[in-house]
Protein backbone atom coordinates (compact mmCIF):
# COMPACT_ATOMS: atom_id res chain seq x y z
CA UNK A 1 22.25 6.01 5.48
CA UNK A 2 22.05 5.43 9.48
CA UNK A 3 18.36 5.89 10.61
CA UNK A 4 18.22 6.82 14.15
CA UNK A 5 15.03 6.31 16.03
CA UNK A 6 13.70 7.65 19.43
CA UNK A 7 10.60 8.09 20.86
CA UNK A 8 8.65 11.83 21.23
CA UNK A 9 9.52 13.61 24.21
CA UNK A 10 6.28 12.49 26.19
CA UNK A 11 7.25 8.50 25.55
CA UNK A 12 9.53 7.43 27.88
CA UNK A 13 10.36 4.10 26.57
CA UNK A 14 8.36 3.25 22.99
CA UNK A 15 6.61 -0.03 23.28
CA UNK A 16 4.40 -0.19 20.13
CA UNK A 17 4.96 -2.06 16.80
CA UNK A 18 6.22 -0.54 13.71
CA UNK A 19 6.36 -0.77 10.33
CA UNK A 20 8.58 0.99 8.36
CA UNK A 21 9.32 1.63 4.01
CA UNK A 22 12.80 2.53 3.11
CA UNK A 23 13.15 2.98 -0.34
CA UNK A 24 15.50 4.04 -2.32
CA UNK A 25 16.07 4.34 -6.17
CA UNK A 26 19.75 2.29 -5.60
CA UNK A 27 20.35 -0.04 -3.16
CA UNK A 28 21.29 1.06 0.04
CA UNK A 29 22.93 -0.21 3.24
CA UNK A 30 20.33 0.90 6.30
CA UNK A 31 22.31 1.62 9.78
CA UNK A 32 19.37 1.49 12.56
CA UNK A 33 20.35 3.66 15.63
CA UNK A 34 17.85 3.31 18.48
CA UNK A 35 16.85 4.83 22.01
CA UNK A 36 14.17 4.19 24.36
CA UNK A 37 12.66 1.71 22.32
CA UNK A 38 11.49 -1.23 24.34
CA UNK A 39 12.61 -5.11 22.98
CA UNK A 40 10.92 -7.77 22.42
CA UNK A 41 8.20 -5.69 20.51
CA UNK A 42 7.83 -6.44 17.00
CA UNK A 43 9.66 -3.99 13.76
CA UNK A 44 9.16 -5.01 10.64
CA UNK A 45 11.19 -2.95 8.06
CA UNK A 46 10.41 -3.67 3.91
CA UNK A 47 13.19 -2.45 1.97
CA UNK A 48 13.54 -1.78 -1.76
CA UNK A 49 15.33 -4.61 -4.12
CA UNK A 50 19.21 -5.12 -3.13
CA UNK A 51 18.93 -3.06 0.06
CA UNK A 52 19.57 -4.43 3.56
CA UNK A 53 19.05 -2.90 7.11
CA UNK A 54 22.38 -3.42 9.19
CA UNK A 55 20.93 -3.40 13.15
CA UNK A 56 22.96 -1.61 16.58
CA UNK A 57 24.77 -5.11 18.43
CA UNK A 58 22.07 -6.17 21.14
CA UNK A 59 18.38 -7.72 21.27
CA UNK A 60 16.98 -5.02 18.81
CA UNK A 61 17.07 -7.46 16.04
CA UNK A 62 16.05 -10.31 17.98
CA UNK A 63 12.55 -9.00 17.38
CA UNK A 64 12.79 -6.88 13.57
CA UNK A 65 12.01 -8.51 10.77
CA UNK A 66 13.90 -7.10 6.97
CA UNK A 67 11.99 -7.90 3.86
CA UNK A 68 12.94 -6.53 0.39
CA UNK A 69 10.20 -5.65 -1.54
CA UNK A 70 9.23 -4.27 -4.76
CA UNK A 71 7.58 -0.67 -4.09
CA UNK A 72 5.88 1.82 -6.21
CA UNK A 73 8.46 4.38 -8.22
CA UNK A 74 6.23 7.27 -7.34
CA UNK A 75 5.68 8.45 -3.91
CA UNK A 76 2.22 9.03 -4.67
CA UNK A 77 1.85 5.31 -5.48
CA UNK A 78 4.01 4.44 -2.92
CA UNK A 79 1.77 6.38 -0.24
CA UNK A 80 -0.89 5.36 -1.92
CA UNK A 81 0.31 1.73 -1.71
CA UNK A 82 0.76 2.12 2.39
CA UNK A 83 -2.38 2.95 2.66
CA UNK A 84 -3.97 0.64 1.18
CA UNK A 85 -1.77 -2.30 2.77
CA UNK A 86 -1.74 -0.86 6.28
CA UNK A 87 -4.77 1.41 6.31
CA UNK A 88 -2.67 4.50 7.72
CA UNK A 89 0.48 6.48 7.41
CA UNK A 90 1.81 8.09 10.53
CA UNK A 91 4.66 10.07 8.74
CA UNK A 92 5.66 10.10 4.87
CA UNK A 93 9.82 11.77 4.08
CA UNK A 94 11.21 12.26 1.34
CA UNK A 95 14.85 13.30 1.25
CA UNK A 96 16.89 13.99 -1.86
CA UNK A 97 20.41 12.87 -0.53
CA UNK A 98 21.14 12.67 3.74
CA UNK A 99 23.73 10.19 5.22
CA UNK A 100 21.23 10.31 8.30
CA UNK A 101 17.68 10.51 9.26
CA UNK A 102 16.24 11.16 12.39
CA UNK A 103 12.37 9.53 13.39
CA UNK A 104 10.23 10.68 16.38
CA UNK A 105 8.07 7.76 17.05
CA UNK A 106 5.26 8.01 19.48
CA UNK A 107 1.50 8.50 19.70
């Protein structure tokens, strides 16, 4: 699944951490496509058991951290689970079956 991230229209370049939860019910190979997002800025992405994030050649992964982690099965948990970890949830998507996702980040 390739994840391609960019920031909203009114962000010119996105210079904020982020953390992100990719899980999946089977392991999966995460490709990370980004624009406009500044380096050096810290990314942390937790995925579930056996998965792995594969990251664009350049300084992008210079600064992301990949952790596997155990999640919740249900997305209510899951959510739940964010919450609780990171005190707030900016965006929550659930997708049956895509080869590619596409995330706005931003204020």
């Amino acid at each position: 699944v390739t994840l391609h991230l960019n920031p909203i229209s009114s962000v010119h370049i996105h210079q904020k951490p982020l953390v992100f939860l990719l899980n999946s019910p089977l392991p999966l190979v995460w490709k990370l496509k980004t624009e406009r997002l500044a380096p050096g800025i810290q990314r942390v992405f937790f995925v579930s058991l056996g998965s792995i994030v594969q990251f664009e050649k350049g300084n992008f992964s210079l600064t992301a951290e990949t952790e596997e982690k155990f999640f919740p099965e249900k997305n209510e948990h899951l959510l739940q689970w964010a919450q609780k970890e990171y005190g707030a949830v900016t965006s929550f998507t659930e997708l049956k079956i895509s080869r590619n996702i596409y995330i706005k980040v931003g204020e």
